[in-house]
Each structure stands twice: as structure tokens, then as C-alpha cells.
PDB file of N, CA and C in Angstrom:
ATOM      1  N   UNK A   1      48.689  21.712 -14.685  1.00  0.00           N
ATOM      2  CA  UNK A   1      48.493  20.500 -15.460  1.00  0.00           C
ATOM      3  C   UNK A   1      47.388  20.739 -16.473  1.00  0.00           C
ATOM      4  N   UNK A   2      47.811  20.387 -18.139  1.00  0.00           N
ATOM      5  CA  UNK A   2      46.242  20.329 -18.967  1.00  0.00           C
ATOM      6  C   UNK A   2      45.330  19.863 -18.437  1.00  0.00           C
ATOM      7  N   UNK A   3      44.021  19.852 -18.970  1.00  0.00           N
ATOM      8  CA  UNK A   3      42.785  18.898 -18.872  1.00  0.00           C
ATOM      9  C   UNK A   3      42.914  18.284 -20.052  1.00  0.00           C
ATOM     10  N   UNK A   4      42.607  16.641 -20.275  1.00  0.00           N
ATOM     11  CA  UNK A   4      41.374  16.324 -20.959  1.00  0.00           C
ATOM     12  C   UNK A   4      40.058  16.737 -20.858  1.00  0.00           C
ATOM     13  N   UNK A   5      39.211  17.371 -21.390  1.00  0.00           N
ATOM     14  CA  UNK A   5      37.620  17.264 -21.629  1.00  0.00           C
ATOM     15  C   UNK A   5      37.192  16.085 -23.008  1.00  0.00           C
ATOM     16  N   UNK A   6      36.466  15.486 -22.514  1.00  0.00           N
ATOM     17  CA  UNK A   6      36.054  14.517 -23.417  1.00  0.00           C
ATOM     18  C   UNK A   6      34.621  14.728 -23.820  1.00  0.00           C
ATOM     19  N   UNK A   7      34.436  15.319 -24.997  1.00  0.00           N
ATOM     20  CA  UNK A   7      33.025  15.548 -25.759  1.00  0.00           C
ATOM     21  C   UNK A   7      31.961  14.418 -26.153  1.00  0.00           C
ATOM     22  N   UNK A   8      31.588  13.942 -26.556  1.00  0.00           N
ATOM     23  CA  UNK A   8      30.897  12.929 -27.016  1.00  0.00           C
ATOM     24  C   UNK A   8      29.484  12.531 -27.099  1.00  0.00           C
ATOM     25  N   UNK A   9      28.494  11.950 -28.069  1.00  0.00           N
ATOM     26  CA  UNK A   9      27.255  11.736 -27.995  1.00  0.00           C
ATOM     27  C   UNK A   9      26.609  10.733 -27.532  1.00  0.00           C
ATOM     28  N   UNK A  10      25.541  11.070 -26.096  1.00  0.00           N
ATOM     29  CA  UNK A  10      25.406   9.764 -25.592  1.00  0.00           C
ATOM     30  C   UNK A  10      23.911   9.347 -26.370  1.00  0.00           C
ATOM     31  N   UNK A  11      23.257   8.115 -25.419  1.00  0.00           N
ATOM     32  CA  UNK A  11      22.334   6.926 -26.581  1.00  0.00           C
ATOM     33  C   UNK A  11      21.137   8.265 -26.713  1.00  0.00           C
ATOM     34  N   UNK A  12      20.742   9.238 -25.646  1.00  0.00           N
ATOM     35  CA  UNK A  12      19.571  10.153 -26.621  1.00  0.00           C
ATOM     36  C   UNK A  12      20.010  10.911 -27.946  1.00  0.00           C
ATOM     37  N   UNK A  13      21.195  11.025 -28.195  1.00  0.00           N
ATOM     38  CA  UNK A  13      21.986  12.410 -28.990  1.00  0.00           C
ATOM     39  C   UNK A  13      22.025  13.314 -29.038  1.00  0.00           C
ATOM     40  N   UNK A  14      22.602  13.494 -27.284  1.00  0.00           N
ATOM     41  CA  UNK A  14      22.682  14.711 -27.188  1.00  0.00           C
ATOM     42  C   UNK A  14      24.345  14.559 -26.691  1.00  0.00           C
ATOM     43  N   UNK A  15      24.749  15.739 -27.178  1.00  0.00           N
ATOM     44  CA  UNK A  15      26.575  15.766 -26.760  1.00  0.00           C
ATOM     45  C   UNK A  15      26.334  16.175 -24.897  1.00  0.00           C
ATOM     46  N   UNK A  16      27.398  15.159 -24.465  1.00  0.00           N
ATOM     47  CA  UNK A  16      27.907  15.092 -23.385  1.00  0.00           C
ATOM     48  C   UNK A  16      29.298  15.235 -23.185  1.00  0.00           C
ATOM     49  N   UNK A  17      30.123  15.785 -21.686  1.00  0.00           N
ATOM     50  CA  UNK A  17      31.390  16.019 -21.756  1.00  0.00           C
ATOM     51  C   UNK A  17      31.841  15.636 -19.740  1.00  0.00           C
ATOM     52  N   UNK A  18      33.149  15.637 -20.056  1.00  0.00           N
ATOM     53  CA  UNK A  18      33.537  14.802 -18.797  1.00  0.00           C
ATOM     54  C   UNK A  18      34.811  15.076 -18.804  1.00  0.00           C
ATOM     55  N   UNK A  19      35.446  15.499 -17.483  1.00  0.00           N
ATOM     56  CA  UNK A  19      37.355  15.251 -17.150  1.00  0.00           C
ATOM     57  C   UNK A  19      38.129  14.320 -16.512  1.00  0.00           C
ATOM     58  N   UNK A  20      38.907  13.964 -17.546  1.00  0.00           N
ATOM     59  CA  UNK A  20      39.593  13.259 -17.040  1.00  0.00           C
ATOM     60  C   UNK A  20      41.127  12.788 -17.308  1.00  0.00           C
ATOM     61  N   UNK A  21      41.761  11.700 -16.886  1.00  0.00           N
ATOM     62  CA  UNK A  21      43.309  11.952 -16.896  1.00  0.00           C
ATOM     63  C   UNK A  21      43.414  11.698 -18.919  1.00  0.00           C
ATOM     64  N   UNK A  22      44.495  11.858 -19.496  1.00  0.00           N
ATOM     65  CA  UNK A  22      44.699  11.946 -20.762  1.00  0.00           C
ATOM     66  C   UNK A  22      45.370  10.722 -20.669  1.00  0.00           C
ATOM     67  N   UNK A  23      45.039   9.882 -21.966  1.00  0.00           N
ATOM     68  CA  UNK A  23      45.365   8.686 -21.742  1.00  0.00           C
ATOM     69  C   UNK A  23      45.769   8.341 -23.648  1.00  0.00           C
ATOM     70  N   UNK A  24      46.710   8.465 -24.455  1.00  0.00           N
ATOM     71  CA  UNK A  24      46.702   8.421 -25.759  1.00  0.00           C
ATOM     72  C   UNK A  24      47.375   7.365 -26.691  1.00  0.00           C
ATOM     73  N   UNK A  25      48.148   6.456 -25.617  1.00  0.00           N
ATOM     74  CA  UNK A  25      48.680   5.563 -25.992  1.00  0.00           C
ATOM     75  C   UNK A  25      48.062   4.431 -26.421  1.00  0.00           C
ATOM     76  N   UNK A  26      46.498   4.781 -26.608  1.00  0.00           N
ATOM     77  CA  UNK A  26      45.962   3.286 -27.219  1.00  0.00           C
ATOM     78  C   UNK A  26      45.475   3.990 -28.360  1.00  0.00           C
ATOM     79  N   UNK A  27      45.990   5.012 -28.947  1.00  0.00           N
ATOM     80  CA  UNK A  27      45.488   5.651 -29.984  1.00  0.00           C
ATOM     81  C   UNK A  27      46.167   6.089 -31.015  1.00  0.00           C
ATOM     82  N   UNK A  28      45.949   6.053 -32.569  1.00  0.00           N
ATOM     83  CA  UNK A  28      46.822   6.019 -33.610  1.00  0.00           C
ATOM     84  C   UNK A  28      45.928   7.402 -34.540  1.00  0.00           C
ATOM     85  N   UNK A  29      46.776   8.126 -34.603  1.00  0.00           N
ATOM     86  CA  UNK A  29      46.502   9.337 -35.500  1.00  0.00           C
ATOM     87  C   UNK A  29      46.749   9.132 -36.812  1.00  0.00           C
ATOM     88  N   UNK A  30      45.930   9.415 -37.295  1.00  0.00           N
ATOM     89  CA  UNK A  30      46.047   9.215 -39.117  1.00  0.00           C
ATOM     90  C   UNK A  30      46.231  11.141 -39.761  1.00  0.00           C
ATOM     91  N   UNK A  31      45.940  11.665 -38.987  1.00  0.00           N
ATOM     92  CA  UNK A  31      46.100  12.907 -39.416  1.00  0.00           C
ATOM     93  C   UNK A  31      46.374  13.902 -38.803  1.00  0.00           C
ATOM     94  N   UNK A  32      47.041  14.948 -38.509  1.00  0.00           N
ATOM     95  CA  UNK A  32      47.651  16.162 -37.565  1.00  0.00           C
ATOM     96  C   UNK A  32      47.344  17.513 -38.398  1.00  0.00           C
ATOM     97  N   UNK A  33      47.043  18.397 -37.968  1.00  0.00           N
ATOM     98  CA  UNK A  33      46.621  19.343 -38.812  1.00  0.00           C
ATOM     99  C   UNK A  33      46.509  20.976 -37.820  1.00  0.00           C
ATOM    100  N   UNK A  34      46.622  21.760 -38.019  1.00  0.00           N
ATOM    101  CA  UNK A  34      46.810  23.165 -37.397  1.00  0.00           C
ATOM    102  C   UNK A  34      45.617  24.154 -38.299  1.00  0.00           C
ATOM    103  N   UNK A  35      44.994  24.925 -36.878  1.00  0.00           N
ATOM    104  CA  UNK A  35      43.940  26.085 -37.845  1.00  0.00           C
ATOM    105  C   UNK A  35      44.006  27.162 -36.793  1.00  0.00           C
ATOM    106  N   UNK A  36      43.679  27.690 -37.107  1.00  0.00           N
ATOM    107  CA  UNK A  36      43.480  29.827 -36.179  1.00  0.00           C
ATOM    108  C   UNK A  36      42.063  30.076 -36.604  1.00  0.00           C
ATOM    109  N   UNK A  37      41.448  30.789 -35.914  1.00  0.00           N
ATOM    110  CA  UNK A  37      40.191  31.250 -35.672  1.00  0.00           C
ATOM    111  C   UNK A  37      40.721  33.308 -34.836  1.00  0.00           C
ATOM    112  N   UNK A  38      40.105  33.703 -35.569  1.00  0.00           N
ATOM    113  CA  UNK A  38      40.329  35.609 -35.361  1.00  0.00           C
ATOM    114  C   UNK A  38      39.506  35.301 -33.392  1.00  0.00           C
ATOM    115  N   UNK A  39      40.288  36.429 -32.941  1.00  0.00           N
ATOM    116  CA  UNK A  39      39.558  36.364 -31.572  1.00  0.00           C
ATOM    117  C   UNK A  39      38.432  37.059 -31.606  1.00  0.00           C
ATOM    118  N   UNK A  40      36.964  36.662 -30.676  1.00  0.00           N
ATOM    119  CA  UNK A  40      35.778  36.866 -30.851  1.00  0.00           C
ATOM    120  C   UNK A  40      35.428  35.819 -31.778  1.00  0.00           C
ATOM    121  N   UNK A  41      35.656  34.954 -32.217  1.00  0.00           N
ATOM    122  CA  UNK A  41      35.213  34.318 -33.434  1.00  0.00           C
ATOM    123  C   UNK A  41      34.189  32.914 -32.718  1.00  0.00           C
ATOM    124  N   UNK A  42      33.313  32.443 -33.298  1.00  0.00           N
ATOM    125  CA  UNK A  42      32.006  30.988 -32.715  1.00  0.00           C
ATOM    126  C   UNK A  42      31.802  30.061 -34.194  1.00  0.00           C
ATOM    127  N   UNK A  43      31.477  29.523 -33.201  1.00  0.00           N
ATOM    128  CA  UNK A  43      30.829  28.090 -34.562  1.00  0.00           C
ATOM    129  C   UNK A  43      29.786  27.522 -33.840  1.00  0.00           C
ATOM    130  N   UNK A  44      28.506  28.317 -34.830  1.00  0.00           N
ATOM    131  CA  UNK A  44      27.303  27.334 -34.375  1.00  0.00           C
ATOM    132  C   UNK A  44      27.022  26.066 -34.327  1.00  0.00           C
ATOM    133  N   UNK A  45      26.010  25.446 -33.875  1.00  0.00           N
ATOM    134  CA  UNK A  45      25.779  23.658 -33.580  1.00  0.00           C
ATOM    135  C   UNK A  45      26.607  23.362 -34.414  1.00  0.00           C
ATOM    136  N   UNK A  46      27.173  22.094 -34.498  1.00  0.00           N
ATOM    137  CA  UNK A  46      27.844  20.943 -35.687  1.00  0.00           C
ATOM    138  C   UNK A  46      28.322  19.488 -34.096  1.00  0.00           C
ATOM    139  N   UNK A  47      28.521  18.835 -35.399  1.00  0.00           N
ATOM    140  CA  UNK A  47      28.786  17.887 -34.881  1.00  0.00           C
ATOM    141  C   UNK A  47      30.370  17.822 -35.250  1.00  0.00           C
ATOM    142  N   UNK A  48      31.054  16.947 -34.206  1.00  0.00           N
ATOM    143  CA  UNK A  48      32.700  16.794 -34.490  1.00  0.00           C
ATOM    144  C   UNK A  48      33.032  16.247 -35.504  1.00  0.00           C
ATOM    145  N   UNK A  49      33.581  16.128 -36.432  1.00  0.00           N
ATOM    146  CA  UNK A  49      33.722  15.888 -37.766  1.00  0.00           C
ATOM    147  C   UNK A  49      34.197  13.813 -38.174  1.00  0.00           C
ATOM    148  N   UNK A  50      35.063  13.770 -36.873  1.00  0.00           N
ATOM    149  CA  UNK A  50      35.745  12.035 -36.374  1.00  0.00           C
ATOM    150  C   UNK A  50      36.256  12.625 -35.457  1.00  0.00           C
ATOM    151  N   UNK A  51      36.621  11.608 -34.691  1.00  0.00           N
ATOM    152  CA  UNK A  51      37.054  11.353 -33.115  1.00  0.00           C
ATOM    153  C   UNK A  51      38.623  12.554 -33.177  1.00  0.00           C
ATOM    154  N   UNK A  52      38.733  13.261 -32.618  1.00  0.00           N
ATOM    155  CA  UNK A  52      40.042  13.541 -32.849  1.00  0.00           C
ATOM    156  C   UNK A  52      40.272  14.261 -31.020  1.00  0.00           C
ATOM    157  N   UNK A  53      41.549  14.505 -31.086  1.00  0.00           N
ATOM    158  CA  UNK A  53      42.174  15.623 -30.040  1.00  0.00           C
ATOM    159  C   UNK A  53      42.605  16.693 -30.623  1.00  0.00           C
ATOM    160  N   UNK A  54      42.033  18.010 -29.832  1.00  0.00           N
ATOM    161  CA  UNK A  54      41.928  19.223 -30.156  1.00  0.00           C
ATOM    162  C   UNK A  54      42.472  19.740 -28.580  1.00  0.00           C
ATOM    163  N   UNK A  55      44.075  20.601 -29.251  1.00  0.00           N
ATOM    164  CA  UNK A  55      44.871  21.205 -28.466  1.00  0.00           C
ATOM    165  C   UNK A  55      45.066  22.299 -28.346  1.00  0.00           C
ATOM    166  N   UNK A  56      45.067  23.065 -27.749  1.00  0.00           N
ATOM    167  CA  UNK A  56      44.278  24.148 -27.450  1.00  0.00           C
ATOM    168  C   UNK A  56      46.138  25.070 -27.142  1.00  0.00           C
ATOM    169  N   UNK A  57      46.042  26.418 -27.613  1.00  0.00           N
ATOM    170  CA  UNK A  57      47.488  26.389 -28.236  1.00  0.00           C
ATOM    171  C   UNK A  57      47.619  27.959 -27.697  1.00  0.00           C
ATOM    172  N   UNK A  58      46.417  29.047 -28.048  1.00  0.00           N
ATOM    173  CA  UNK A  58      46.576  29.894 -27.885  1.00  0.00           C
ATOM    174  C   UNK A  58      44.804  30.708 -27.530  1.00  0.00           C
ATOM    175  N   UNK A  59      44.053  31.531 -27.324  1.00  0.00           N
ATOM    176  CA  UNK A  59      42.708  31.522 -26.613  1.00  0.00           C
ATOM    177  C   UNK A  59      41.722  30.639 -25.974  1.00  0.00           C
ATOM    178  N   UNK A  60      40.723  31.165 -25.185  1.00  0.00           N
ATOM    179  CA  UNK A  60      40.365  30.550 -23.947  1.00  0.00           C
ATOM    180  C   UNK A  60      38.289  30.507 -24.626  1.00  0.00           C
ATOM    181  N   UNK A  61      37.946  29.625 -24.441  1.00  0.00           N
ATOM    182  CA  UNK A  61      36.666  29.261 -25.195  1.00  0.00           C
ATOM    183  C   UNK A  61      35.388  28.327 -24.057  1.00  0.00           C
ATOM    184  N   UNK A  62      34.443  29.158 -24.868  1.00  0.00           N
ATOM    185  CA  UNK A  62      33.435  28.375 -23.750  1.00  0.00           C
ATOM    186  C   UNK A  62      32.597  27.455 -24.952  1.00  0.00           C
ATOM    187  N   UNK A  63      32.259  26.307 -24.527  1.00  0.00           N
ATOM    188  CA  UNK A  63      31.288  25.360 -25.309  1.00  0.00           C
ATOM    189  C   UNK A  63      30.366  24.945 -24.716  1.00  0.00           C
ATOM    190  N   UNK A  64      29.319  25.009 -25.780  1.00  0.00           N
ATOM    191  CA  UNK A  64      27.894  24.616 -24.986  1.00  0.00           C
ATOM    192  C   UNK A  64      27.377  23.179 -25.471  1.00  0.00           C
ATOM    193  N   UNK A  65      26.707  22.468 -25.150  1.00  0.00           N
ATOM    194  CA  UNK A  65      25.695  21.506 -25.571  1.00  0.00           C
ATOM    195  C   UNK A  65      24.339  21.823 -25.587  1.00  0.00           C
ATOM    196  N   UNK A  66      23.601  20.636 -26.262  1.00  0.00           N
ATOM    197  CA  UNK A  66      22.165  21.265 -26.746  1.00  0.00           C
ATOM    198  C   UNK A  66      21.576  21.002 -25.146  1.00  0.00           C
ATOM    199  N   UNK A  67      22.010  20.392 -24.480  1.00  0.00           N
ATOM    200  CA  UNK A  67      21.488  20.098 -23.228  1.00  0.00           C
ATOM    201  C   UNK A  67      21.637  21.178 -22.729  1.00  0.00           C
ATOM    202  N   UNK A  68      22.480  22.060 -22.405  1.00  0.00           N
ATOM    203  CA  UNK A  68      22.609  23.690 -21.917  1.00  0.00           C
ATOM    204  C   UNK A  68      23.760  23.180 -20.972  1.00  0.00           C
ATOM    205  N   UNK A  69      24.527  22.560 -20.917  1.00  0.00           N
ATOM    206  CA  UNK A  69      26.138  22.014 -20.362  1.00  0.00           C
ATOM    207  C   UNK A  69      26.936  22.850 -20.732  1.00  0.00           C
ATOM    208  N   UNK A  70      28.330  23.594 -19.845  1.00  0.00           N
ATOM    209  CA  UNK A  70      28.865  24.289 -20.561  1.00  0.00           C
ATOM    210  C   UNK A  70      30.555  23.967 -20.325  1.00  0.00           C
ATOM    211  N   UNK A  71      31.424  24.133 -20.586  1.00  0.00           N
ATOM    212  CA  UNK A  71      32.790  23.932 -20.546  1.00  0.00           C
ATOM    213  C   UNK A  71      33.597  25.378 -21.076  1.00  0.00           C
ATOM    214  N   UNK A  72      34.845  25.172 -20.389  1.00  0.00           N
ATOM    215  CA  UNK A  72      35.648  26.428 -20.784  1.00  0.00           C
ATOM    216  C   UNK A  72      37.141  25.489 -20.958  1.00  0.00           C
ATOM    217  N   UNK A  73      37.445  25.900 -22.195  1.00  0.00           N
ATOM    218  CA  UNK A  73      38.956  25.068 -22.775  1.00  0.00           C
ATOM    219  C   UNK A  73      39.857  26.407 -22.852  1.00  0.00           C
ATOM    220  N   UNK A  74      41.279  26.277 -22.476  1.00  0.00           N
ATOM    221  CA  UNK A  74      42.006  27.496 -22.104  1.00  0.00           C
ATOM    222  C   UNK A  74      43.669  27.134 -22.709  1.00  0.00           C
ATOM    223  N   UNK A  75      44.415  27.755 -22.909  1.00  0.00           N
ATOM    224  CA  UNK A  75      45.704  27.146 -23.886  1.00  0.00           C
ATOM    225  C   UNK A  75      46.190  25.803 -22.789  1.00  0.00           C
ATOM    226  N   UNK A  76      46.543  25.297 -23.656  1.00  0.00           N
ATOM    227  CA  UNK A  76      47.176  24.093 -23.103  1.00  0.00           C
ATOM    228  C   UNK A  76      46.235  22.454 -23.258  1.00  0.00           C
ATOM    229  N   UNK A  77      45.222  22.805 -22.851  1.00  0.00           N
ATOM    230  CA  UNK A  77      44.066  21.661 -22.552  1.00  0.00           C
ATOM    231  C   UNK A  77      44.142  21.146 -23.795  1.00  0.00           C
ATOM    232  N   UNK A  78      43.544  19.634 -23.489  1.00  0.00           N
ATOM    233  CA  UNK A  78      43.194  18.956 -24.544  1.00  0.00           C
ATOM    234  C   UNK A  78      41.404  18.656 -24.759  1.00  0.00           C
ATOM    235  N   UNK A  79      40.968  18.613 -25.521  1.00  0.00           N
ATOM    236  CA  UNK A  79      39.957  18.229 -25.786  1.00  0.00           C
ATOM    237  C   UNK A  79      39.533  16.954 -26.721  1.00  0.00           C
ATOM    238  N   UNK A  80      38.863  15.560 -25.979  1.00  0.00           N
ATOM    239  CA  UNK A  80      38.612  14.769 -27.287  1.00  0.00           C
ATOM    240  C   UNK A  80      37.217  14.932 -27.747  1.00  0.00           C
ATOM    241  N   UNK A  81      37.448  15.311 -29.104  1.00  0.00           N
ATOM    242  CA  UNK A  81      36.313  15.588 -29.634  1.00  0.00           C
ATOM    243  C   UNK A  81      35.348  14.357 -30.196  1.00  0.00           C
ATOM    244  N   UNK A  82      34.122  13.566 -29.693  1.00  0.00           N
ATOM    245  CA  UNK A  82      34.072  12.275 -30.041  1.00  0.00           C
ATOM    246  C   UNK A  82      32.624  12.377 -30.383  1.00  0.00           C
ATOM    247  N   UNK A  83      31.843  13.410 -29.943  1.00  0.00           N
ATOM    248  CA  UNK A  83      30.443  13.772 -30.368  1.00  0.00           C
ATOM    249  C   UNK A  83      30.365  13.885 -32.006  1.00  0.00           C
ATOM    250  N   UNK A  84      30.509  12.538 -32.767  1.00  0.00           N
ATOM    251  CA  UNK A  84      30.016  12.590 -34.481  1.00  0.00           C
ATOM    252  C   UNK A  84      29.059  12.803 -34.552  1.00  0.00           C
ATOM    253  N   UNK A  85      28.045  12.415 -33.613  1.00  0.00           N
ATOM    254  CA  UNK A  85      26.090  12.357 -34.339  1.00  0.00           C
ATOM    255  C   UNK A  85      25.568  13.127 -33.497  1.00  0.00           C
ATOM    256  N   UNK A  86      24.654  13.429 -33.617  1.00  0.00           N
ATOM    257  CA  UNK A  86      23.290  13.827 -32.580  1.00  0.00           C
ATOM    258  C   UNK A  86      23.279  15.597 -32.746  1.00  0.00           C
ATOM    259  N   UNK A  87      23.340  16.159 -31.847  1.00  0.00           N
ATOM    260  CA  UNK A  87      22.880  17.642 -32.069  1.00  0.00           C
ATOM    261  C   UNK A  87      24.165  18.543 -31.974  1.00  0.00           C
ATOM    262  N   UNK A  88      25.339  17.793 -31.638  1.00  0.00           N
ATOM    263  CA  UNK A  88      26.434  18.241 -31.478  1.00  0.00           C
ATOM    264  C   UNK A  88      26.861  19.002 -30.201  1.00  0.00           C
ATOM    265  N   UNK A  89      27.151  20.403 -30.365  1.00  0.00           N
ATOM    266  CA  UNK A  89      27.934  21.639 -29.658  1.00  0.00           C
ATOM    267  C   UNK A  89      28.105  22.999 -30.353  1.00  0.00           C
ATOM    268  N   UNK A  90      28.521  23.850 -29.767  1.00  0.00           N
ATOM    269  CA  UNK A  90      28.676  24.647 -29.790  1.00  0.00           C
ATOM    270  C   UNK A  90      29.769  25.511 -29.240  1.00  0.00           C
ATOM    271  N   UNK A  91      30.956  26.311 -29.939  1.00  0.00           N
ATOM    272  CA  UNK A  91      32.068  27.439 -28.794  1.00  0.00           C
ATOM    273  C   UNK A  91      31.387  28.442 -29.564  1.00  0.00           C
ATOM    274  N   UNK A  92      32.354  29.801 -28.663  1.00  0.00           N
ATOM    275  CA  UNK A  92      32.506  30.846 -28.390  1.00  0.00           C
ATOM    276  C   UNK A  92      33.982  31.653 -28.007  1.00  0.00           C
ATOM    277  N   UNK A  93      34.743  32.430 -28.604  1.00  0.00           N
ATOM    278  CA  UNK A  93      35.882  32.472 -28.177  1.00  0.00           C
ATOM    279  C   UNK A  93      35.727  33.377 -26.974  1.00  0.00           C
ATOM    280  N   UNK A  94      35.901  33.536 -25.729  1.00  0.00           N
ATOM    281  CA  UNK A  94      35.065  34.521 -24.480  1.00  0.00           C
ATOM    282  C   UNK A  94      36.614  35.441 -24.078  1.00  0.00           C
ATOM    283  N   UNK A  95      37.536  35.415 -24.611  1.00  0.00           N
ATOM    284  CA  UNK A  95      39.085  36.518 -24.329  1.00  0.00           C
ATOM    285  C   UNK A  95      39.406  37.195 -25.640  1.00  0.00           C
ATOM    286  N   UNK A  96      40.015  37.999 -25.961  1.00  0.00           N
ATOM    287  CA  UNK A  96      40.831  38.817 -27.297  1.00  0.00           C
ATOM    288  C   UNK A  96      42.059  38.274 -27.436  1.00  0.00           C
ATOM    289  N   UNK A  97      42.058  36.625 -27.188  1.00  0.00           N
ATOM    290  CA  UNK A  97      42.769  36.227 -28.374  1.00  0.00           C
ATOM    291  C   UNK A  97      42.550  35.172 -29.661  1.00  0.00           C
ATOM    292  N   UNK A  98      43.456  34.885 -30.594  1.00  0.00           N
ATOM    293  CA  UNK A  98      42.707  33.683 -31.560  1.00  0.00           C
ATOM    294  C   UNK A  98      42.988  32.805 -30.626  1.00  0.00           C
ATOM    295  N   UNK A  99      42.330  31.884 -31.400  1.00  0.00           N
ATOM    296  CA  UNK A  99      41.904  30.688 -30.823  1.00  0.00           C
ATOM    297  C   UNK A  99      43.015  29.798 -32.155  1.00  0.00           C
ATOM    298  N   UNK A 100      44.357  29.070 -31.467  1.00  0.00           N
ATOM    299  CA  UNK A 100      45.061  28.504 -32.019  1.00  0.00           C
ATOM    300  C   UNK A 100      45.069  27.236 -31.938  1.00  0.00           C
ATOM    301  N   UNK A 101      44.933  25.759 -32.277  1.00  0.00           N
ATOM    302  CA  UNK A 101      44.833  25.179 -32.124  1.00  0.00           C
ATOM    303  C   UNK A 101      45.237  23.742 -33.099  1.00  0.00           C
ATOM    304  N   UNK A 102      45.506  22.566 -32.203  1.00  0.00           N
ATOM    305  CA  UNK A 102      45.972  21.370 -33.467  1.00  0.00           C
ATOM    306  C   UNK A 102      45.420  20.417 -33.080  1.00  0.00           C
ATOM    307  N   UNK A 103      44.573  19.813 -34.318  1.00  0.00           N
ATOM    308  CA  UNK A 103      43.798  18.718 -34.400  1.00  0.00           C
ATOM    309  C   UNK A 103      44.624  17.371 -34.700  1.00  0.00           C
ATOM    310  N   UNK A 104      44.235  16.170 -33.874  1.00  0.00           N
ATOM    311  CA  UNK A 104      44.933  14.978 -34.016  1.00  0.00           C
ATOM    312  C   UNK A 104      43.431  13.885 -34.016  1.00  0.00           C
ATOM    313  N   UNK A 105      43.732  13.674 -35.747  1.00  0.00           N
ATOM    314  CA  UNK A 105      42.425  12.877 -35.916  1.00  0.00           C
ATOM    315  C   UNK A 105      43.030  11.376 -35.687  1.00  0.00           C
ATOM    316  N   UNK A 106      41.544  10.330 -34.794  1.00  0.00           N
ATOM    317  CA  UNK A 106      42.416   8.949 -34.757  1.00  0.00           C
ATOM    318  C   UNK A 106      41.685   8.414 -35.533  1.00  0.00           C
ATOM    319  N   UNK A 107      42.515   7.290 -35.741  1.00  0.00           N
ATOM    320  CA  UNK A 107      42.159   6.408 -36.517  1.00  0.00           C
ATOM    321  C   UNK A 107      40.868   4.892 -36.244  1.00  0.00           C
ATOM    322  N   UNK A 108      40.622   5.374 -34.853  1.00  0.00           N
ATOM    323  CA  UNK A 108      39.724   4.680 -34.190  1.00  0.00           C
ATOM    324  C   UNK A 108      38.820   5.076 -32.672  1.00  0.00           C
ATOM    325  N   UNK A 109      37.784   4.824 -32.791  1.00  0.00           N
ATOM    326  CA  UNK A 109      36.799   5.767 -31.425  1.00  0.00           C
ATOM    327  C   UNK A 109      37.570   4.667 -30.031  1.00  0.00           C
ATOM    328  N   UNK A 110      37.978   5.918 -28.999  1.00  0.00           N
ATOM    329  CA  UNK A 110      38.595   5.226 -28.003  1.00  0.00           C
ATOM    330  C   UNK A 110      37.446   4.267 -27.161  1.00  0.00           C
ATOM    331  N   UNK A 111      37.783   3.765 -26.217  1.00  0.00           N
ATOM    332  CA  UNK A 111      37.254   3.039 -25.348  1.00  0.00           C
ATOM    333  C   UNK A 111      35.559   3.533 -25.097  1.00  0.00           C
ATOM    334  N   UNK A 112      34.632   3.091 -25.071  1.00  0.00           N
ATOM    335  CA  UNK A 112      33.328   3.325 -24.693  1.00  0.00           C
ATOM    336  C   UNK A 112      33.403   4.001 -23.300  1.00  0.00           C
ATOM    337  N   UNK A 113      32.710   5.006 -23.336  1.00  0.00           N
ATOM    338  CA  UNK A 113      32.039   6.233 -22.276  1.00  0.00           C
ATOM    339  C   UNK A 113      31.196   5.240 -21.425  1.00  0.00           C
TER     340      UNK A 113
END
């Protein structure tokens, strides 16, 4: 079965993350979009750009928070990416493959954490 991991910034701003069941039907995508990343490839701190789901398609990735929290997303999983503000996150691609993946931006921040 995928995971949800749910990213997000709590009231200090610092990104926090949590699993749980995937739930998408109260949610409206305004945008769908596909990107590749070379294997070995990272992206220092940032923050998530808007709320979206990030599907995880093809390599296996570890993410950090500024808190020192860590997560591993692997093909299949979903990730909601909901951390807009604060200090963000951080991956790492940690296998030799790309990192394939499709972004589903919504059109509104789901239910409060």
C-alpha cells in the first residue's frame, strides 16, 4: 500500500511531517505537472512552493527538516507537500535512480493539522 506523508509548517516554523491514510476527495487541483531529477541529485532548504501532492514515480529519497526529522519517500508514495513558510526541508536522492515524479497542485490548503 502507498503512504501519504504529510509535510507542513507548524506555529514555530519549523516543517513538520506525519502518516497517514490518503484522503483527496475534498481537494481540487488546478494544476498537474511531471519533472525528473538525475539520480544522486538534492535540493537544499526551500520551502514547498503551494500545497500540492507529490507522487513519487520512480527513486527512493530521504528528507530532512530543520528540526533534524527525517523521512524516506520510495516509488509509489504520496507526499503532501504543505510546508509554504518557515525554514522548510530538505531531500536527497539515497538509490541510483532518478527521482520521477508528478506534482498535483490544489487549489486550496486541506483541513488544519
Amino acid at each position: 500500500m502507498s503512504v501519504l506523508v504529510n509535510l507542513w509548517t507548524d506555529d514555530d516554523g519549523e516543517s513538520q511531517f506525519s502518516s497517514e491514510p490518503l484522503d483527496i476527495a475534498s481537494h481540487v487541483a488546478t494544476r498537474i505537472h511531471s519533472q525528473v531529477t538525475s539520480p544522486h541529485g538534492s535540493l537544499s532548504w526551500h520551502a514547498a512552493p503551494c500545497w500540492q501532492y507529490v507522487i513519487t514515480l520512480t527513486g527512493t529519497l530521504r528528507f530532512t527538516t530543520r528540526s533534524g526529522g527525517t523521512f524516506v519517500i520510495a516509488p509509489g508514495d504520496v507526499l503532501l507537500a504543505a510546508d509554504t513558510t518557515g525554514g522548510g526541508h530538505r531531500w536527497e536522492l539515497i538509490d541510483d535512480e532518478p527521482w520521477t515524479r508528478i506534482y498535483v497542485e490544489l487549489a486550496a490548503q486541506p483541513p488544519d493539522r
